[in-house]
PDB file of N, CA and C in Angstrom:
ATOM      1  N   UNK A   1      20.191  12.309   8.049  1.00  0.00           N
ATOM      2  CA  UNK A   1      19.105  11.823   7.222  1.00  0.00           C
ATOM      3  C   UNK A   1      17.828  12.589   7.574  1.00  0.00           C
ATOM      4  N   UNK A   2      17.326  12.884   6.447  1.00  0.00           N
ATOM      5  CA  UNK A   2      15.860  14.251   6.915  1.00  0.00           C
ATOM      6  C   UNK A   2      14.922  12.863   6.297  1.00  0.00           C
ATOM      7  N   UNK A   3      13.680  12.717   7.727  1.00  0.00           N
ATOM      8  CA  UNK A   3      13.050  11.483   7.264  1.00  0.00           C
ATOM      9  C   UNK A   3      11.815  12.246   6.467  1.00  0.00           C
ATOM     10  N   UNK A   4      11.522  13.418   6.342  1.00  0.00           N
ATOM     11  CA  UNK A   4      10.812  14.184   5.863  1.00  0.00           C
ATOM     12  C   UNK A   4      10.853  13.959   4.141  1.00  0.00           C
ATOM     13  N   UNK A   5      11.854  14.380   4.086  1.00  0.00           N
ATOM     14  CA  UNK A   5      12.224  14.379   2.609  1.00  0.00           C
ATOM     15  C   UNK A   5      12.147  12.858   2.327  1.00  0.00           C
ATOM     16  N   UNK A   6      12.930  12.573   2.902  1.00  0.00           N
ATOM     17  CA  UNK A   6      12.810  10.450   2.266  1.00  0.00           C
ATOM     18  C   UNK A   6      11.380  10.170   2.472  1.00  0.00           C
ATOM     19  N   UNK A   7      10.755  10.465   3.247  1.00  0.00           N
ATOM     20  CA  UNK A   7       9.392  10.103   3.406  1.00  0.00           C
ATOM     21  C   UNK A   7       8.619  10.925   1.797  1.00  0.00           C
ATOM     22  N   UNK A   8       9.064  11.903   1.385  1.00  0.00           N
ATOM     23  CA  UNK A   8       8.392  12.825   0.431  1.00  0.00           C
ATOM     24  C   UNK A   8       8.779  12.078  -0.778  1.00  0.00           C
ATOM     25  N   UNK A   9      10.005  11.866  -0.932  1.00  0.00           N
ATOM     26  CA  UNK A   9      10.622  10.341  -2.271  1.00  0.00           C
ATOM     27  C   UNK A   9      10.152   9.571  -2.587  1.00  0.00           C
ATOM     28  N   UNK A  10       9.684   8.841  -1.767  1.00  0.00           N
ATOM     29  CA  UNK A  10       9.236   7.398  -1.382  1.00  0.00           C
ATOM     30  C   UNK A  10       8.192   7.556  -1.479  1.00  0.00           C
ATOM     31  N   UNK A  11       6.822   8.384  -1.430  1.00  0.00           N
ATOM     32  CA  UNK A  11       5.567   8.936  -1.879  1.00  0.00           C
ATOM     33  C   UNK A  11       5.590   9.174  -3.215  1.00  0.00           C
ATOM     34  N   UNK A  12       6.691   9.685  -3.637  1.00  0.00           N
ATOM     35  CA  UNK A  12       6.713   9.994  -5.231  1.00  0.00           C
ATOM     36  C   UNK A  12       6.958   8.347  -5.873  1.00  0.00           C
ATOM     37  N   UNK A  13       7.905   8.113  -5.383  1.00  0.00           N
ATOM     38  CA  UNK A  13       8.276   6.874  -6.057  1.00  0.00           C
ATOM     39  C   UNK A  13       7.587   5.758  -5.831  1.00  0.00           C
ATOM     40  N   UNK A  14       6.748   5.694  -4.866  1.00  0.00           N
ATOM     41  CA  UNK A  14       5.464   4.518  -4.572  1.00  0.00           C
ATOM     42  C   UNK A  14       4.091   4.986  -6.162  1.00  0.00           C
ATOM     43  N   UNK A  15       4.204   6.598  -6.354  1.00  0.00           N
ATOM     44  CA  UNK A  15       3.251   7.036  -6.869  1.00  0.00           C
ATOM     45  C   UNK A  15       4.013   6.060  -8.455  1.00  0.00           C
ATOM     46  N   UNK A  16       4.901   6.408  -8.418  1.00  0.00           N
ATOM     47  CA  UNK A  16       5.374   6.059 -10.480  1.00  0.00           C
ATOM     48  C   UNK A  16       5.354   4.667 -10.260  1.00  0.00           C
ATOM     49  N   UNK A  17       5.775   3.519  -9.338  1.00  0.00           N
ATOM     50  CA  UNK A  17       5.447   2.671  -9.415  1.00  0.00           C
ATOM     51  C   UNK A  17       4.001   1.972  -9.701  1.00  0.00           C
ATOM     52  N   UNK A  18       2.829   2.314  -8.777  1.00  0.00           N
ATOM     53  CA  UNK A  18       1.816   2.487  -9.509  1.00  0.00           C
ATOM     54  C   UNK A  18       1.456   2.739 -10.642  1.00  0.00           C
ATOM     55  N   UNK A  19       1.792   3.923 -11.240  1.00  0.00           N
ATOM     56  CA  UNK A  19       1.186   4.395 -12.493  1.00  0.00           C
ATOM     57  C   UNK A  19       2.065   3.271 -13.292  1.00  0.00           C
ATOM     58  N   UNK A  20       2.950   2.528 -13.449  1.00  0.00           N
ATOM     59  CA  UNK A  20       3.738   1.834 -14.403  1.00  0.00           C
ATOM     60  C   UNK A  20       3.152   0.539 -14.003  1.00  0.00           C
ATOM     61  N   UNK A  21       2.533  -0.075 -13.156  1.00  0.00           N
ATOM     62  CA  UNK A  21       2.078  -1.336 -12.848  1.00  0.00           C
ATOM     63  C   UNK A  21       0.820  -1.324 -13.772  1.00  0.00           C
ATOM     64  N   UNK A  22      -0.123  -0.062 -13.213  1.00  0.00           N
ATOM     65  CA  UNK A  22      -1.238   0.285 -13.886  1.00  0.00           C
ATOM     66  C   UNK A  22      -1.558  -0.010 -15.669  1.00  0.00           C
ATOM     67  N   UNK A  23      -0.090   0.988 -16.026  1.00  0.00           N
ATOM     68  CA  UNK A  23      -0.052   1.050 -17.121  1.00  0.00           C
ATOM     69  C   UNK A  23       0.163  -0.405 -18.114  1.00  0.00           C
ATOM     70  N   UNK A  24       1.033  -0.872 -17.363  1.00  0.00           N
ATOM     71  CA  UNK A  24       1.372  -2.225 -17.869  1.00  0.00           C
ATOM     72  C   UNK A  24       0.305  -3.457 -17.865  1.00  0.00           C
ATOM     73  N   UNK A  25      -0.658  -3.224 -17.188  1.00  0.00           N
ATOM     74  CA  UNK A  25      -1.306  -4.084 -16.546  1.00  0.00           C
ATOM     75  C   UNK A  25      -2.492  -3.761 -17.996  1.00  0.00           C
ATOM     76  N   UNK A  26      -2.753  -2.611 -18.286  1.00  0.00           N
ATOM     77  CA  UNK A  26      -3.669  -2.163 -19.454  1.00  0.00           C
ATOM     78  C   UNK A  26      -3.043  -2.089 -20.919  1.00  0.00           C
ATOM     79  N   UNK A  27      -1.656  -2.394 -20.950  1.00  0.00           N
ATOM     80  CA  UNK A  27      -1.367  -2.363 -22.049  1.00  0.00           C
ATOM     81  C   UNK A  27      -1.503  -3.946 -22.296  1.00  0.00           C
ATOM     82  N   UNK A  28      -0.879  -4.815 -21.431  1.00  0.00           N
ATOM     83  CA  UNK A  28      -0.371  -6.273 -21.669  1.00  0.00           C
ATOM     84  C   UNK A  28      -1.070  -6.876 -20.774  1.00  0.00           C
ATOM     85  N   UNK A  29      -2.405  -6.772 -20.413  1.00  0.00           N
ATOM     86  CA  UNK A  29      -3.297  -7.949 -19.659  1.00  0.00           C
ATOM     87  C   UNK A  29      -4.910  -7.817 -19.974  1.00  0.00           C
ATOM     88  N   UNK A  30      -5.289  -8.268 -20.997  1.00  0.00           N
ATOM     89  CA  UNK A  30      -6.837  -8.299 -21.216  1.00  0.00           C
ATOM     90  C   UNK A  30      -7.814  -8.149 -20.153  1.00  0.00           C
ATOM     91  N   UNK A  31      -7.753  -8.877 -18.882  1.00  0.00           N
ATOM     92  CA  UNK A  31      -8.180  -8.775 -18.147  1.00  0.00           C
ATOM     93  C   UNK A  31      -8.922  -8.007 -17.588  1.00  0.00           C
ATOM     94  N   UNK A  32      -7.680  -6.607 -17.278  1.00  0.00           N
ATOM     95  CA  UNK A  32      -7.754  -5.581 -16.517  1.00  0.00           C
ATOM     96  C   UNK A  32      -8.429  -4.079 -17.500  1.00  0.00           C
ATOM     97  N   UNK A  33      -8.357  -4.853 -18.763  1.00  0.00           N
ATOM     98  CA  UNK A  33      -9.204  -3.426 -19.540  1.00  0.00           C
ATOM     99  C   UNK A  33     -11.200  -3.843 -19.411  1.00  0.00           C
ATOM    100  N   UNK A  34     -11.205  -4.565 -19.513  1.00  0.00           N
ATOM    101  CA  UNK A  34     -12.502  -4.925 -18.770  1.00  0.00           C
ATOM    102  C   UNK A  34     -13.978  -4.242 -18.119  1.00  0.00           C
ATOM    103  N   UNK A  35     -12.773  -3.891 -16.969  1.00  0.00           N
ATOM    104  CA  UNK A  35     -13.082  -3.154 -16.339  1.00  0.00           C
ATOM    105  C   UNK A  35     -13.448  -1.605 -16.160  1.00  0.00           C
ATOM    106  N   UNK A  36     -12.945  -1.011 -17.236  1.00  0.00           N
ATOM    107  CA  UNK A  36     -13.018   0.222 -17.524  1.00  0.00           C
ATOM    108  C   UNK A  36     -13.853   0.730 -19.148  1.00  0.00           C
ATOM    109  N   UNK A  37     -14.657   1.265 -19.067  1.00  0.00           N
ATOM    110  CA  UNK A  37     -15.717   1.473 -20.640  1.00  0.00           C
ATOM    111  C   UNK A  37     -14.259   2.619 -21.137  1.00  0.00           C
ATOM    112  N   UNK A  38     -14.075   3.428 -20.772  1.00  0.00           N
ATOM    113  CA  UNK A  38     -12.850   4.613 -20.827  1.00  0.00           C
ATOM    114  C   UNK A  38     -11.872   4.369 -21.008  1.00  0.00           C
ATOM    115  N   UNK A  39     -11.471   3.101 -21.599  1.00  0.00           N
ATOM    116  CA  UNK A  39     -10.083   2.893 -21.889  1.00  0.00           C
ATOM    117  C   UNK A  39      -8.872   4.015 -21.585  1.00  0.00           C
ATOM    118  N   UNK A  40      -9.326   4.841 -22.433  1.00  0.00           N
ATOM    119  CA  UNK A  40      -8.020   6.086 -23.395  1.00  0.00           C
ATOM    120  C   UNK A  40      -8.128   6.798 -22.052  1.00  0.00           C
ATOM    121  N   UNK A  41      -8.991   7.216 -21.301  1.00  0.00           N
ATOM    122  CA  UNK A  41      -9.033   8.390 -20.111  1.00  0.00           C
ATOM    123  C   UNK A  41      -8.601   7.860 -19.035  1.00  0.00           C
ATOM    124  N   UNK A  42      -8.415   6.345 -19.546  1.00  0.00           N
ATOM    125  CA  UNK A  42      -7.802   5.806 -17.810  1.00  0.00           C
ATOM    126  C   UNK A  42      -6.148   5.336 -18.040  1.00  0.00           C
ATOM    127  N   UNK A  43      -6.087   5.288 -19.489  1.00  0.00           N
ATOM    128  CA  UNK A  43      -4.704   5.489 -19.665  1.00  0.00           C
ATOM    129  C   UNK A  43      -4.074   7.015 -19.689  1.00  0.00           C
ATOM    130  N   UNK A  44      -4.613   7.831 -19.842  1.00  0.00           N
ATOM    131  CA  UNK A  44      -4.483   9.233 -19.715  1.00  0.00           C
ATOM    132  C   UNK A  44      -3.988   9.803 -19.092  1.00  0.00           C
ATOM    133  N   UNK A  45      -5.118   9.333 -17.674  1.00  0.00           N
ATOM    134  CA  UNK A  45      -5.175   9.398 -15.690  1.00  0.00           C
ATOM    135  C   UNK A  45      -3.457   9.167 -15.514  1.00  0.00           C
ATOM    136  N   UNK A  46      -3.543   7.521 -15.751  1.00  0.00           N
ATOM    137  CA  UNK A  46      -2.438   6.903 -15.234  1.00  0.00           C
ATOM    138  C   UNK A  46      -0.364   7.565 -15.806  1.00  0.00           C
ATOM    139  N   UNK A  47      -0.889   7.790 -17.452  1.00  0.00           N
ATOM    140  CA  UNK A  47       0.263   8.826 -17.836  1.00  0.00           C
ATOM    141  C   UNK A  47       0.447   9.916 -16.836  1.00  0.00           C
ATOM    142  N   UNK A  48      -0.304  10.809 -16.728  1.00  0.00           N
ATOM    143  CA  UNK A  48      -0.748  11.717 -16.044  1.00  0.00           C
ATOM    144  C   UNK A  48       0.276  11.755 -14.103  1.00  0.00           C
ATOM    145  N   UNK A  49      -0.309  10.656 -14.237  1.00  0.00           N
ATOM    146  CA  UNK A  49       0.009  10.690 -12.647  1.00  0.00           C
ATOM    147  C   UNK A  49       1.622   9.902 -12.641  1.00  0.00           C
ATOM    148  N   UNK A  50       2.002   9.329 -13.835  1.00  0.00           N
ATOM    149  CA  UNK A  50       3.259   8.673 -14.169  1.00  0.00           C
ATOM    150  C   UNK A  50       4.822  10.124 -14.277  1.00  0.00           C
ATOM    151  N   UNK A  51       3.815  10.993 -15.118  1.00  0.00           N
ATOM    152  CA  UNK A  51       4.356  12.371 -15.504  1.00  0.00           C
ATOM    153  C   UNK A  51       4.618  13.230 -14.096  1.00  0.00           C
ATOM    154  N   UNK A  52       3.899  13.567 -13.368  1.00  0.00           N
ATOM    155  CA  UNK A  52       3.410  13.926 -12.302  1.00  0.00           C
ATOM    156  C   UNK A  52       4.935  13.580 -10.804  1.00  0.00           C
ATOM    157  N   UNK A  53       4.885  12.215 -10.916  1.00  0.00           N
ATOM    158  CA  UNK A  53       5.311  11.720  -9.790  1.00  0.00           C
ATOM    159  C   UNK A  53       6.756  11.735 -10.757  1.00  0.00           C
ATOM    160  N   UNK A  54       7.287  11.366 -11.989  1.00  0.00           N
ATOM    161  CA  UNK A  54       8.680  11.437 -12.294  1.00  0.00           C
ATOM    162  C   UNK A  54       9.000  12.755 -12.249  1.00  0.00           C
ATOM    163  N   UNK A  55       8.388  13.662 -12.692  1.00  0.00           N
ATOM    164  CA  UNK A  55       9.119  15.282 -12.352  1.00  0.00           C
ATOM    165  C   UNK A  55       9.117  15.800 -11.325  1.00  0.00           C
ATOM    166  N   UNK A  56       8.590  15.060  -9.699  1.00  0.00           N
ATOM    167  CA  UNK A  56       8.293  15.932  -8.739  1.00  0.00           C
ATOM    168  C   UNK A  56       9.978  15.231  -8.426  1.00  0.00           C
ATOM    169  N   UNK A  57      10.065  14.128  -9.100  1.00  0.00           N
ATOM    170  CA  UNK A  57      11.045  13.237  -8.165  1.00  0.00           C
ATOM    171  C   UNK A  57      12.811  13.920  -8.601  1.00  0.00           C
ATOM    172  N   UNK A  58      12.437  14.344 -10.002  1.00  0.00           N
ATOM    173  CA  UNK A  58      13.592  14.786 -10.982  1.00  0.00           C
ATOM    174  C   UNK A  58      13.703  16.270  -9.825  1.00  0.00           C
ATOM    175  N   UNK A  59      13.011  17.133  -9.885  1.00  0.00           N
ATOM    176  CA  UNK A  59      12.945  18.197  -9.236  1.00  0.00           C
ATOM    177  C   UNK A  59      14.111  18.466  -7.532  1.00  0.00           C
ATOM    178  N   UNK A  60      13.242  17.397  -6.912  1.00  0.00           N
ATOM    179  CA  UNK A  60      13.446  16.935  -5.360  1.00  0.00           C
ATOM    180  C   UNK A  60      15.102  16.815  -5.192  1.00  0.00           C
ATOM    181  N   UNK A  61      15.346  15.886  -6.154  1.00  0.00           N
ATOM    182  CA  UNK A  61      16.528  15.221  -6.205  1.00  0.00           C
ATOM    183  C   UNK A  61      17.880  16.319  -6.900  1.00  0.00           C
ATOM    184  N   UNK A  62      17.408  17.129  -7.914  1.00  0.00           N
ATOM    185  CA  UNK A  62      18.368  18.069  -8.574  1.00  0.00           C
ATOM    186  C   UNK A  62      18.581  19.181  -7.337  1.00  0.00           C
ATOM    187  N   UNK A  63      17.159  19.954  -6.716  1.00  0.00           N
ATOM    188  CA  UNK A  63      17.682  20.994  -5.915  1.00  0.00           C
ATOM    189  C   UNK A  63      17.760  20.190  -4.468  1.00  0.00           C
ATOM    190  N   UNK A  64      17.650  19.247  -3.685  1.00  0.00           N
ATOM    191  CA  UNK A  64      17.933  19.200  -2.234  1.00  0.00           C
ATOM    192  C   UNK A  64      18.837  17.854  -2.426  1.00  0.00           C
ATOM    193  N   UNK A  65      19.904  17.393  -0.984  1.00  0.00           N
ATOM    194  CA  UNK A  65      20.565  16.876  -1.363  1.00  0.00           C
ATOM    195  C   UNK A  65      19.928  16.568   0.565  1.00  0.00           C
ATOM    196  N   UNK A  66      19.587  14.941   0.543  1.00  0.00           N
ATOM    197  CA  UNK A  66      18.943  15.051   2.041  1.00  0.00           C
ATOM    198  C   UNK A  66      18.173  16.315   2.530  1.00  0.00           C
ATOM    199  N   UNK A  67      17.002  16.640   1.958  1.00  0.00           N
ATOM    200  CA  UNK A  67      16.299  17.775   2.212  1.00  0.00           C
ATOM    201  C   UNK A  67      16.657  18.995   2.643  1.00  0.00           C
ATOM    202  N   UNK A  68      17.984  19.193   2.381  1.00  0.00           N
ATOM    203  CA  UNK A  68      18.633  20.851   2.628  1.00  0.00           C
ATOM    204  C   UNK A  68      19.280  21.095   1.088  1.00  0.00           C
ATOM    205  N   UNK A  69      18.533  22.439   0.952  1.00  0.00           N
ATOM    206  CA  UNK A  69      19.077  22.968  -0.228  1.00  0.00           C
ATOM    207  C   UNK A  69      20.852  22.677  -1.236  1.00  0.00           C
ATOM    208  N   UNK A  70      20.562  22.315  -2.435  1.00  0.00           N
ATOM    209  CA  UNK A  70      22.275  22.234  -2.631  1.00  0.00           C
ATOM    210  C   UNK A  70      22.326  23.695  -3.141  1.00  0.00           C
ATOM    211  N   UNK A  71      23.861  23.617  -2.858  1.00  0.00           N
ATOM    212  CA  UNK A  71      24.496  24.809  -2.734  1.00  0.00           C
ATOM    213  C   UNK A  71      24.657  25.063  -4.632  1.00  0.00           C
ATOM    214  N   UNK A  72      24.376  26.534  -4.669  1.00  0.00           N
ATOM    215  CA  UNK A  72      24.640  26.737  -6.204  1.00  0.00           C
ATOM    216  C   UNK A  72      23.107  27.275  -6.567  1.00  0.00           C
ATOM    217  N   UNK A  73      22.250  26.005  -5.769  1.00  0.00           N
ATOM    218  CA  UNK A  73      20.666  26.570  -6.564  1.00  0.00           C
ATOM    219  C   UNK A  73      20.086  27.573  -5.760  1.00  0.00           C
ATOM    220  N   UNK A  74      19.569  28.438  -6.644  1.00  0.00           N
ATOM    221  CA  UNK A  74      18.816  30.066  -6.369  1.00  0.00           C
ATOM    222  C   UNK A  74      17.309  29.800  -6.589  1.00  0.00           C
ATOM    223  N   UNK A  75      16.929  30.622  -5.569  1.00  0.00           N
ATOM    224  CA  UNK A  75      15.322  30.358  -5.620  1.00  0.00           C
ATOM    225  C   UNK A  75      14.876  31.681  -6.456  1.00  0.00           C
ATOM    226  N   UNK A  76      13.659  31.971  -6.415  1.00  0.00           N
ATOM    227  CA  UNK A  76      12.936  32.652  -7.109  1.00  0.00           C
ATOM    228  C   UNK A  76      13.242  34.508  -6.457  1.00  0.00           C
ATOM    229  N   UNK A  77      13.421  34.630  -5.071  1.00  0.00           N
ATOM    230  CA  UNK A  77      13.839  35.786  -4.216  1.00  0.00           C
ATOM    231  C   UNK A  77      15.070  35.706  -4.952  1.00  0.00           C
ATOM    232  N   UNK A  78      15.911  35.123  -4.672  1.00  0.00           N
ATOM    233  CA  UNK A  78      17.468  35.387  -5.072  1.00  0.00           C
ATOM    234  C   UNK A  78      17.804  36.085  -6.723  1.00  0.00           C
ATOM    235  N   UNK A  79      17.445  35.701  -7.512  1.00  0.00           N
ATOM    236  CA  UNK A  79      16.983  35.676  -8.898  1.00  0.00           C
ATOM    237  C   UNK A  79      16.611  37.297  -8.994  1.00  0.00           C
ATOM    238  N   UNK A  80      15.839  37.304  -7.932  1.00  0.00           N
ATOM    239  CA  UNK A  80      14.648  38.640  -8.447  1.00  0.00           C
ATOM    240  C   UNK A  80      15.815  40.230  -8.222  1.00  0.00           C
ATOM    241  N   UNK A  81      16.386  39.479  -6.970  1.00  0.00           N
ATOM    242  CA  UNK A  81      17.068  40.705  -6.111  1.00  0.00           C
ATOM    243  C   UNK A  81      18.348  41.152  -7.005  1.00  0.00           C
TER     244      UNK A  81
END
């Protein structure tokens, strides 16, 4: 187990949780729009950082398998040569 990498997951995936609490919280709670004059730019932010944290996670997960490379994927050197 590479606590590196799980530690790097779990940063991503703490991040999309946020942005989906966020989001939800401004779509379906009066409350919480309130607070913000910027509506649209703080739903924006929060897409943004929703987008952000699901592709770092899609990424992470397709090329390392427990933070060592899977076998098959070529980096950018390999490719070139």
């Amino acid at each position: 187990m590479n606590l590196l990498y799980n530690a790097t997951l779990a940063n991503y995936r703490a991040k999309k949780a946020e942005a989906l609490a966020n989001l939800e919280l401004y779509f379906n709670n009066s409350v919480g729009i309130g607070e913000h004059s910027d509506l649209q730019e703080e739903l924006t932010k929060w897409a943004e950082i929703l987008a952000n944290a699901e592709d770092c996670l899609e990424i992470l997960e397709r090329n390392f398998e427990n933070g060592t490379v899977r076998l098959g994927v070529r980096t950018d050197e390999a490719t070139a040569a």
